[in-house]
N, C-alpha and C. Protein backbone atom coordinates (compact mmCIF):
# COMPACT_ATOMS: atom_id res chain seq x y z
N UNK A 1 -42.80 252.87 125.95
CA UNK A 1 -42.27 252.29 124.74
C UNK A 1 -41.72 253.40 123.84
N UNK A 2 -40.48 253.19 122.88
CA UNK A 2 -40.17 254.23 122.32
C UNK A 2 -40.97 254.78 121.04
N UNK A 3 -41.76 253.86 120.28
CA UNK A 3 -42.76 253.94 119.60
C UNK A 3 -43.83 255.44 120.01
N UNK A 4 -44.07 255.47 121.58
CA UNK A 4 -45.04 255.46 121.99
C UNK A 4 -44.26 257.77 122.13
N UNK A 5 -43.29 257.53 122.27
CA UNK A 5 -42.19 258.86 122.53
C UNK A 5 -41.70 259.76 121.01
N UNK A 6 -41.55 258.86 120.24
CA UNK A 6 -40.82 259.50 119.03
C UNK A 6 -42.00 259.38 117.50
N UNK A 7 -41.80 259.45 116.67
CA UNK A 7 -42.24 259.52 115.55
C UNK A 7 -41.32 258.76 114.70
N UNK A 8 -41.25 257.36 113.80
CA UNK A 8 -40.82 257.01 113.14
C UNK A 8 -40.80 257.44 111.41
N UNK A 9 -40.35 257.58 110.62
CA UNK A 9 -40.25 257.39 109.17
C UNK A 9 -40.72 255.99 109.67
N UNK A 10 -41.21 255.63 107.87
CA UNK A 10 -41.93 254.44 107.72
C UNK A 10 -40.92 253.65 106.87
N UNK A 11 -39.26 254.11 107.09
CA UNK A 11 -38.63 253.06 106.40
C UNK A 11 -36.93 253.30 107.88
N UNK A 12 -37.61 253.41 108.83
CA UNK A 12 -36.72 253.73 109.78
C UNK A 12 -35.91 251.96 110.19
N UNK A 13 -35.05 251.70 110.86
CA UNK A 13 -34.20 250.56 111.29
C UNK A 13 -34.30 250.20 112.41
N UNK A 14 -34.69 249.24 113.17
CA UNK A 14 -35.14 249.55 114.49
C UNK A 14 -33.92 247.99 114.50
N UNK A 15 -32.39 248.11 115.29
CA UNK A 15 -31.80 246.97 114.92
C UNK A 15 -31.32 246.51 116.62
N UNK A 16 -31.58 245.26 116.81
CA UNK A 16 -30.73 244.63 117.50
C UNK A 16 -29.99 243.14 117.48
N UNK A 17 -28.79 243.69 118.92
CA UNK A 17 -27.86 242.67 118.80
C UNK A 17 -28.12 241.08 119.47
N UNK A 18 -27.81 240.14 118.86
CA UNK A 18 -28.09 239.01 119.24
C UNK A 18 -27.02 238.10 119.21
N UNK A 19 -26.76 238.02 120.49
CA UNK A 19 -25.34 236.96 120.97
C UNK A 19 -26.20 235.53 120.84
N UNK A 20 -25.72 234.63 120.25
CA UNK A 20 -26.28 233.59 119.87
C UNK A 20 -26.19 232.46 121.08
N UNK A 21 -27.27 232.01 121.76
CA UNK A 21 -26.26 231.06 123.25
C UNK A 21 -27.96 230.74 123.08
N UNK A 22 -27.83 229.02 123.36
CA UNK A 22 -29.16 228.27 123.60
C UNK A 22 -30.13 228.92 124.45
N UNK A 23 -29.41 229.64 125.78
CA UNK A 23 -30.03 229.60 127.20
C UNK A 23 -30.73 231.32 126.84
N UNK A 24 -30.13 231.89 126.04
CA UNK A 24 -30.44 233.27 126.12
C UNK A 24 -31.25 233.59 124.94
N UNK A 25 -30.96 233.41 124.25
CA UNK A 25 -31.50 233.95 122.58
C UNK A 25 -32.29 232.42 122.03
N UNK A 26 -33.34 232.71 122.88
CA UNK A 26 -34.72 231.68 122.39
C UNK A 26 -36.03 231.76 121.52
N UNK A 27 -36.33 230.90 120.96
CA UNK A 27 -37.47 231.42 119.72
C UNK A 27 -38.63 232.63 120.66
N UNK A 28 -38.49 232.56 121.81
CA UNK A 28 -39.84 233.58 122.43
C UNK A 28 -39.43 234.64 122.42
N UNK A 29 -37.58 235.12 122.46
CA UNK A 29 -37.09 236.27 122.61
C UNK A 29 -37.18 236.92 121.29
N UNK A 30 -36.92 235.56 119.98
CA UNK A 30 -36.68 236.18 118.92
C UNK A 30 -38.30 236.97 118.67
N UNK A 31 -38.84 236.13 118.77
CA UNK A 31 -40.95 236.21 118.99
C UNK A 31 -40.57 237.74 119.54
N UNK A 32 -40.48 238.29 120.73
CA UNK A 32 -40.80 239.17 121.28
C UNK A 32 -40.05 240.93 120.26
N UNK A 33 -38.84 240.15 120.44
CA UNK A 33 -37.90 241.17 119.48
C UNK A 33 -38.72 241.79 118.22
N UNK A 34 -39.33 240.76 117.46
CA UNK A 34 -40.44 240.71 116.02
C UNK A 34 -41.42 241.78 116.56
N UNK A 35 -41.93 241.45 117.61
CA UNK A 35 -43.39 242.07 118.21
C UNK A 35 -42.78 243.71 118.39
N UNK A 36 -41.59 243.50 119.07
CA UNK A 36 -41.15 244.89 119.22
C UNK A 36 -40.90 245.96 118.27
N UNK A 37 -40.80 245.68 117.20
CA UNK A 37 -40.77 246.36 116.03
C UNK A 37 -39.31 246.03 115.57
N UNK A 38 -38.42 245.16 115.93
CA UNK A 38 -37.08 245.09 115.93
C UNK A 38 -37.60 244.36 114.02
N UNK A 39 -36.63 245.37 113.49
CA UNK A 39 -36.55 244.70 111.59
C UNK A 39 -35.12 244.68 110.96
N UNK A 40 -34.01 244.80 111.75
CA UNK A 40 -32.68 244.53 111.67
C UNK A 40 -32.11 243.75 112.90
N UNK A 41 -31.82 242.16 112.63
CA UNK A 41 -31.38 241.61 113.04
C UNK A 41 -30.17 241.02 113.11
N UNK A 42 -28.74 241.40 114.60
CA UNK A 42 -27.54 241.49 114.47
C UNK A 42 -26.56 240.03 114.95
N UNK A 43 -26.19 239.34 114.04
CA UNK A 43 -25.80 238.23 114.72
C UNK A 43 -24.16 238.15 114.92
N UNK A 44 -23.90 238.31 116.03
CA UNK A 44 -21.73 238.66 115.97
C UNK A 44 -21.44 237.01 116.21
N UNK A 45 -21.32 236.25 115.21
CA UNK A 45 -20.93 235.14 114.84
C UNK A 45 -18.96 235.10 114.88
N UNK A 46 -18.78 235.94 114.57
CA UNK A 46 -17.16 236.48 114.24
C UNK A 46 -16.58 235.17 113.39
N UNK A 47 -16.95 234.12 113.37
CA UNK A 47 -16.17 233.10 112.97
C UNK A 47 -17.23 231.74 113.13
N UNK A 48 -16.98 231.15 111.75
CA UNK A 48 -17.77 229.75 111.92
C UNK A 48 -16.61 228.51 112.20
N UNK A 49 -15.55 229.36 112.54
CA UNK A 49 -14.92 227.67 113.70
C UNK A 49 -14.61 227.97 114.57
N UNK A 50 -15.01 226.85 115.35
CA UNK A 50 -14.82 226.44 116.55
C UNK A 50 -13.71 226.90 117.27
N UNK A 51 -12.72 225.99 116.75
CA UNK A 51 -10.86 225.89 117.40
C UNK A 51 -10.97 227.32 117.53
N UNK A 52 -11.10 228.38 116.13
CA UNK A 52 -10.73 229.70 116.08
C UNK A 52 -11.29 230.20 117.28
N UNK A 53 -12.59 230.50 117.14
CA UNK A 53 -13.44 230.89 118.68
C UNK A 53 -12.90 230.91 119.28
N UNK A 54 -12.83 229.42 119.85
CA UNK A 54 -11.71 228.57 121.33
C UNK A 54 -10.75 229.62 121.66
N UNK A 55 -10.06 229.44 120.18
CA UNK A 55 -8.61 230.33 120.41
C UNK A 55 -8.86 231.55 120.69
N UNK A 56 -9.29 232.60 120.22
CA UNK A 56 -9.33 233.79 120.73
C UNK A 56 -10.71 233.90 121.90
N UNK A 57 -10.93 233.18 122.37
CA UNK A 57 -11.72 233.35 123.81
C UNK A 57 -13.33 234.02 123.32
N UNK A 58 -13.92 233.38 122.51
CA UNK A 58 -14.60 234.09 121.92
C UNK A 58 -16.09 232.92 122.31
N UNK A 59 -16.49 233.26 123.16
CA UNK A 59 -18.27 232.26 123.76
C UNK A 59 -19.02 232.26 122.67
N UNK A 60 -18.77 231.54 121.60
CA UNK A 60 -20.42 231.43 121.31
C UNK A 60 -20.97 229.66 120.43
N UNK A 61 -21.89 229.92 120.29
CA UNK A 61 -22.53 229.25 120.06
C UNK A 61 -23.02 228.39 118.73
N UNK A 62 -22.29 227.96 117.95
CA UNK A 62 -22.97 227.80 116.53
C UNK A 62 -23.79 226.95 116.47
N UNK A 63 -24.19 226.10 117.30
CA UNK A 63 -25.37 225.69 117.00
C UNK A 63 -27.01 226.52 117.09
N UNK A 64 -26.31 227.36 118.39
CA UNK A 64 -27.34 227.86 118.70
C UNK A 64 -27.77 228.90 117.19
N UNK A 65 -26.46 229.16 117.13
CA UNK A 65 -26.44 230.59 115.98
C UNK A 65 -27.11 230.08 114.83
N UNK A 66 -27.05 228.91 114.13
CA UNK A 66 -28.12 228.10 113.20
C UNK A 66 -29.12 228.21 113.97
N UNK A 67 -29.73 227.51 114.49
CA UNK A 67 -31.09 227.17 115.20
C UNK A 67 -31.91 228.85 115.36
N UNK A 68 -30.92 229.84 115.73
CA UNK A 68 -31.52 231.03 115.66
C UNK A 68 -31.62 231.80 114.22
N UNK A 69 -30.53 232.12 113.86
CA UNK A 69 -30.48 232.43 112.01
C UNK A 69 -32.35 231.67 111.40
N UNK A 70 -32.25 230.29 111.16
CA UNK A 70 -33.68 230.03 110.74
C UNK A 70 -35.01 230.27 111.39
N UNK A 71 -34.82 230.65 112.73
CA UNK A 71 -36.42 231.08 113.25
C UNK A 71 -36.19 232.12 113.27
N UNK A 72 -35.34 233.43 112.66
CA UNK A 72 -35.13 234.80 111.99
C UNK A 72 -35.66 235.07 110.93
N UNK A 73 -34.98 233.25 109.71
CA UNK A 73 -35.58 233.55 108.53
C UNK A 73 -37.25 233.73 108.68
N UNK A 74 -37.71 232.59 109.43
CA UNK A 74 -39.04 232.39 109.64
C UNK A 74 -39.78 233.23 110.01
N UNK A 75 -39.50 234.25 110.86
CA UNK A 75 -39.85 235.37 111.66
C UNK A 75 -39.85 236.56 110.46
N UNK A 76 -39.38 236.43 109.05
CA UNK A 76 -39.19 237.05 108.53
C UNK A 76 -38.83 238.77 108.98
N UNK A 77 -37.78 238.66 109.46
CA UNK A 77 -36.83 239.84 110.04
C UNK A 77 -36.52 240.54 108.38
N UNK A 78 -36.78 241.82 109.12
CA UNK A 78 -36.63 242.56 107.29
C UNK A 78 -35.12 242.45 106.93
N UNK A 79 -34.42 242.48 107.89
CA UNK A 79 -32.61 242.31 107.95
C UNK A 79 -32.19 241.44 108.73
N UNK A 80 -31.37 240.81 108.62
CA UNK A 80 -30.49 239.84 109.02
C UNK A 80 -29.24 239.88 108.77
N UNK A 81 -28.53 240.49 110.00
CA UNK A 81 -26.44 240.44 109.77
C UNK A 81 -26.08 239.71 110.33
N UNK A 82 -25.30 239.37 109.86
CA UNK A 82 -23.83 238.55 110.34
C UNK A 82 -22.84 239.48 110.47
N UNK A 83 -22.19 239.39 111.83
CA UNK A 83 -20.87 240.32 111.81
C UNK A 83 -19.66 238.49 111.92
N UNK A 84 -18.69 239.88 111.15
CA UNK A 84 -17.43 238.18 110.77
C UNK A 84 -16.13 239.30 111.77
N UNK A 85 -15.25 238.82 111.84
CA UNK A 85 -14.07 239.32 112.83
C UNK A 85 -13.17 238.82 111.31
N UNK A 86 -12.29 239.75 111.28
CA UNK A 86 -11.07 239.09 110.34
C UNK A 86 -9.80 239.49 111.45
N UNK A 87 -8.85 238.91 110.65
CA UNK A 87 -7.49 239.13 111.63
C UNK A 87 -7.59 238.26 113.24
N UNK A 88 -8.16 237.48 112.94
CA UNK A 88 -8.61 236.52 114.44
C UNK A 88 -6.84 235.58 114.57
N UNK A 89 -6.69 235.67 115.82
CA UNK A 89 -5.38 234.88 116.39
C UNK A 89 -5.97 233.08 115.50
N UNK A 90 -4.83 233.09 114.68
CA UNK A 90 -5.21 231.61 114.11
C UNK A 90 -5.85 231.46 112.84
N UNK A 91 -6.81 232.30 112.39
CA UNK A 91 -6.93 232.25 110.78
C UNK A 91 -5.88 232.45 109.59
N UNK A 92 -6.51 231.66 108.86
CA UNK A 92 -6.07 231.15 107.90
C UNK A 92 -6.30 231.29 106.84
N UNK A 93 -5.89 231.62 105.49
CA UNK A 93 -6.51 231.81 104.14
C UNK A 93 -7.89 230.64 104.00
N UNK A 94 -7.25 228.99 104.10
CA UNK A 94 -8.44 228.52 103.68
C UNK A 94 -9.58 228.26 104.60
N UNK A 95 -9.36 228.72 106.23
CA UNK A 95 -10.63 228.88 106.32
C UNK A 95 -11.69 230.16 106.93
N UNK A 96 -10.49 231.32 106.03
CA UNK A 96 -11.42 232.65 105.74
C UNK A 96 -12.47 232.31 104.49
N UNK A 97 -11.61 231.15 103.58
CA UNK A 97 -12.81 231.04 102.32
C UNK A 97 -13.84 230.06 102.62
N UNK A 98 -13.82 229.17 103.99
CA UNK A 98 -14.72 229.01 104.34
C UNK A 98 -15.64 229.43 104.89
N UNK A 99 -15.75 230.73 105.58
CA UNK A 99 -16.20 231.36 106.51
C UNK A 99 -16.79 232.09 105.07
N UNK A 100 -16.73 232.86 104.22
CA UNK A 100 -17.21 233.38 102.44
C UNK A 100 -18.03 232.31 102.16
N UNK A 101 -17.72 231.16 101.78
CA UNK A 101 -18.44 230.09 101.41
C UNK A 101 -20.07 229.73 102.25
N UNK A 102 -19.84 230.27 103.70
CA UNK A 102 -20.92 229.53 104.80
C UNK A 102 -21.75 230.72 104.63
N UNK A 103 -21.17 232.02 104.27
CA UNK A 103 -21.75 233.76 104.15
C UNK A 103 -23.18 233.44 102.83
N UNK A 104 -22.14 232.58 101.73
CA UNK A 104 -22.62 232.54 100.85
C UNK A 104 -23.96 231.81 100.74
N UNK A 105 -23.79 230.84 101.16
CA UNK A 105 -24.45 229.99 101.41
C UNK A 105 -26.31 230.06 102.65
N UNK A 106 -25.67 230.78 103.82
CA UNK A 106 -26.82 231.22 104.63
C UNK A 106 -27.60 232.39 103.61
N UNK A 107 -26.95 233.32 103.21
CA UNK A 107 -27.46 234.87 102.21
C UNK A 107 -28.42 235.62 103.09
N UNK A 108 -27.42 236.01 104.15
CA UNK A 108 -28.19 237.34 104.51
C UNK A 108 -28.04 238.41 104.50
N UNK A 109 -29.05 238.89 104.77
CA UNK A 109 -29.14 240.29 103.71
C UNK A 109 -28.36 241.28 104.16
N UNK A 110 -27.34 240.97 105.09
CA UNK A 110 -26.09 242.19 105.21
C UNK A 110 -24.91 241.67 106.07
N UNK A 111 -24.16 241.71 105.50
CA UNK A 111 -22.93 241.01 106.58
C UNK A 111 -21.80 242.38 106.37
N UNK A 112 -21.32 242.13 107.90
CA UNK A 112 -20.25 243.86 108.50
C UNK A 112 -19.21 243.04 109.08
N UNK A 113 -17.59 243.22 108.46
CA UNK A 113 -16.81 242.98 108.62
C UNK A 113 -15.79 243.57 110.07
N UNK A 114 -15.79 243.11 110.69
CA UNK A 114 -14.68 243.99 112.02
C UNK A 114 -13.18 243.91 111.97
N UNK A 115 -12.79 244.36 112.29
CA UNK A 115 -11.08 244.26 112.19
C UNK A 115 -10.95 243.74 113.66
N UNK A 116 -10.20 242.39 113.97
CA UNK A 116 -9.78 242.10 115.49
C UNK A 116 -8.96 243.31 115.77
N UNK A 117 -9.30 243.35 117.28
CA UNK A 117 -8.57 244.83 118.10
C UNK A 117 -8.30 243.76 119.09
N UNK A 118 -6.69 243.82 119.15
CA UNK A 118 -6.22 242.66 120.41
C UNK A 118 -5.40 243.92 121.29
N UNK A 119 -5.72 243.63 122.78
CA UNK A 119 -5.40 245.21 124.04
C UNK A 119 -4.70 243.85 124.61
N UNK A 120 -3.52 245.06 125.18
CA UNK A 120 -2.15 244.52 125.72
C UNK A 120 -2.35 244.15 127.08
N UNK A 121 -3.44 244.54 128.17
CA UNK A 121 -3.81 243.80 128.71
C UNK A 121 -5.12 242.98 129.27
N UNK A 122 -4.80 242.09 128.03
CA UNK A 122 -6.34 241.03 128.26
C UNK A 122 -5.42 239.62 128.37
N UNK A 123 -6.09 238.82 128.46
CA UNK A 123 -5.67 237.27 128.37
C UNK A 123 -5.19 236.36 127.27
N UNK A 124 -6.00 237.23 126.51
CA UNK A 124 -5.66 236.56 125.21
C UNK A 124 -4.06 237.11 124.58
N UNK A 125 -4.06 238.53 124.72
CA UNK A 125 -2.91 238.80 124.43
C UNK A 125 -1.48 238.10 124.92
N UNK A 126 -1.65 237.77 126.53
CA UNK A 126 -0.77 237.23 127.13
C UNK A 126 -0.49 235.52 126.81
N UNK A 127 -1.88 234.88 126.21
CA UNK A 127 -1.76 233.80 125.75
C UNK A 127 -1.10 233.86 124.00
N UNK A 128 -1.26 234.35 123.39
CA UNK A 128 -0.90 234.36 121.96
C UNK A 128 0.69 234.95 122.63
N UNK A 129 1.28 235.66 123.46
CA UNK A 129 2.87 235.93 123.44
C UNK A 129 3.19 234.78 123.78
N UNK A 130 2.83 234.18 124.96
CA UNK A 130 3.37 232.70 125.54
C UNK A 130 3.22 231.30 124.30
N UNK A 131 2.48 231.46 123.66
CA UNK A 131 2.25 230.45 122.29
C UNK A 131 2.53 231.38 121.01
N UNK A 132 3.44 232.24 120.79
CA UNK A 132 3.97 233.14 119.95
C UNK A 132 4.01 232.10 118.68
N UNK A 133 5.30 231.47 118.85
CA UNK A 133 5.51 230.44 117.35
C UNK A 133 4.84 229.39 117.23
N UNK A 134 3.67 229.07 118.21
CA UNK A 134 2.72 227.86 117.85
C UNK A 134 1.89 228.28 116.48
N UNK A 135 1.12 229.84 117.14
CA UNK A 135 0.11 229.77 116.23
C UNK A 135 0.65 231.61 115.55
N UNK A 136 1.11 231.41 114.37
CA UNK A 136 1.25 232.60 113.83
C UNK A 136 0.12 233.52 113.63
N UNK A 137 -0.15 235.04 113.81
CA UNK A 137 -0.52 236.20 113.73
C UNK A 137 -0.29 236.75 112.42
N UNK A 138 -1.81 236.79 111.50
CA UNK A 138 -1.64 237.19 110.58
C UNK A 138 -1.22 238.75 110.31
N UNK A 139 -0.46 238.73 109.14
CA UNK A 139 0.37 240.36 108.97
C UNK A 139 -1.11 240.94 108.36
N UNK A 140 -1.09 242.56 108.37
CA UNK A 140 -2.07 243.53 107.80
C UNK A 140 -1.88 243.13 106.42
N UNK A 141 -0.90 242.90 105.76
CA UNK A 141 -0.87 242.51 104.06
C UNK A 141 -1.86 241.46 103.56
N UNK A 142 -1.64 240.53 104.50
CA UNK A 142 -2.33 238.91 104.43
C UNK A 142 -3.71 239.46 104.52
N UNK A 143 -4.00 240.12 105.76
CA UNK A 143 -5.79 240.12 105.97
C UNK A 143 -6.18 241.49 105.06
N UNK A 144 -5.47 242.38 104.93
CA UNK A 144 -6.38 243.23 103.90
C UNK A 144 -6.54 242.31 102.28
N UNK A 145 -5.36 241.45 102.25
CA UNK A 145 -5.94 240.33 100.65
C UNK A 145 -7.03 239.68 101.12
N UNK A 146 -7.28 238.99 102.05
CA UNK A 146 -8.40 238.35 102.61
C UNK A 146 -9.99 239.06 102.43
N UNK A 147 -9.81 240.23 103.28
CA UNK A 147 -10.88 241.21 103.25
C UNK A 147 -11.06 241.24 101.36
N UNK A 148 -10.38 241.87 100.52
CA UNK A 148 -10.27 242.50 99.28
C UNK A 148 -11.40 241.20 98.76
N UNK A 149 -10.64 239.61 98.81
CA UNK A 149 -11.03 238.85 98.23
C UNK A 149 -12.51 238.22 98.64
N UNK A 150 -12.68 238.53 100.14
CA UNK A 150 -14.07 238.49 100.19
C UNK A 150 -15.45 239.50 100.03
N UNK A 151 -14.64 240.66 99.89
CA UNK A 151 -15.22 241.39 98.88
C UNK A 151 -15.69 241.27 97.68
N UNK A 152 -15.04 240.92 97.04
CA UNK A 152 -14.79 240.40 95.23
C UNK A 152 -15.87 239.10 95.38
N UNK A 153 -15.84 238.09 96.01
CA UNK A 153 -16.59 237.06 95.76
C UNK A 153 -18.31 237.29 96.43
N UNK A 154 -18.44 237.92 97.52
CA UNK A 154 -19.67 238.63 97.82
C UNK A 154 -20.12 238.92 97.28
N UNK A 155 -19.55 239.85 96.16
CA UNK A 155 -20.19 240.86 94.85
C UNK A 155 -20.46 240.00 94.11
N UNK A 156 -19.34 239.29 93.75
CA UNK A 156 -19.38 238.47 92.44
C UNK A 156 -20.75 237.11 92.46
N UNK A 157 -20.24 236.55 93.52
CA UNK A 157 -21.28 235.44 93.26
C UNK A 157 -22.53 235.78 94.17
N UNK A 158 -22.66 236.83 95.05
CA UNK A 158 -23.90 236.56 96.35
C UNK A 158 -24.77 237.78 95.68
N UNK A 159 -24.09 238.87 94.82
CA UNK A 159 -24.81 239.98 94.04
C UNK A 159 -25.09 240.75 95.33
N UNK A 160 -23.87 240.70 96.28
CA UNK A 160 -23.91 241.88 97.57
C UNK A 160 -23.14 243.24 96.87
N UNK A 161 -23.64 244.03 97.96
CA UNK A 161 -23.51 245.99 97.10
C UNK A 161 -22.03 245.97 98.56
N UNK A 162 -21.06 246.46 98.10
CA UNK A 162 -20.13 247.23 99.31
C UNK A 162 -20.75 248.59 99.72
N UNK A 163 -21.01 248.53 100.98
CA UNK A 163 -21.80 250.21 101.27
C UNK A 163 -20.80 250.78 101.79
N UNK A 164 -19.84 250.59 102.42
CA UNK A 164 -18.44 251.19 102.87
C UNK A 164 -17.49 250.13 102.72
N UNK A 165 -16.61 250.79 103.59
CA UNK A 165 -15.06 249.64 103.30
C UNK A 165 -15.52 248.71 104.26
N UNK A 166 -16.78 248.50 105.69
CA UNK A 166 -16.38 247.68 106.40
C UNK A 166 -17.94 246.76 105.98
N UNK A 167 -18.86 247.35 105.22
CA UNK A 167 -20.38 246.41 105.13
C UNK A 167 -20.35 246.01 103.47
N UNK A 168 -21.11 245.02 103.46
CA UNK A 168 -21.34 244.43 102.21
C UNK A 168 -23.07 244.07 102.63
């Protein structure tokens, strides 16, 4: 055990990642994770819709991702993130302020913003050229206002700290 190898500080981060899926990430794993000393808990949600997901090929789970989020709270995990994806093939102003709104609303205690990184050869790329003028690709102008403004409302109404340009 690494406990058993190193020497901790007594305010050290011991964090892991948790892909949210019924079959995998179950209350015994979350149980075990707790036992393990795990006190930062990572949830890559990237997006609370669906279609969006769909659209950029993105597996996961939101039900599961609720059902897990509350036996986290319960488990009382000293941290709890949400990672969000901005710049996703298909978002939209109003439902980036939903995705702020659902942030707001769950309040956990750290959410880390990613910038989508789309590579020229994956699937998705080849699907967003072939559906080019279906679904427009937001410009860097659009999503850094996006980012800015969910910044501003984090602070403003959730009383979150910006620790860099990409965590709140």
């Amino acid at each position: 055990l690494i406990f058993d190898t190193f020497d901790f500080a007594g305010d050290f981060e011991f964090c892991s990642e948790a892909r949210p899926h019924a079959q995998t990430l179950t209350e015994e794993k979350l149980h075990l994770l707790k036992q393990l000393k795990v006190n930062r808990i990572s949830f890559g949600v990237q997006n609370f819709n669906p279609s969006i997901l769909e659209l950029n090929q993105r597996i996961m789970d939101l039900q599961a991702f609720y059902k897990s989020y509350e036996i986290a709270k319960k488990l009382k995990f000293k941290i709890i993130n949400i990672d969000i994806m901005s710049g996703m093939y298909g978002e939209t102003r109003g439902n980036w302020e939903k995705i702020i709104d659902r942030l707001l609303e769950l309040e956990p205690e750290s959410i880390v913003f990613y910038k989508m990184e789309l590579f020229f050869n994956t699937r998705l790329f080849k699907d967003m050229k072939k559906h080019k003028a279906d679904i427009p690709l937001m410009s860097n102008t659009e999503e850094i206002q996006l980012i800015r403004s969910a910044f501003d409302r984090l602070q403003e109404e959730g009383g979150y700290i910006a620790d860099n340009c990409f965590n709140l």
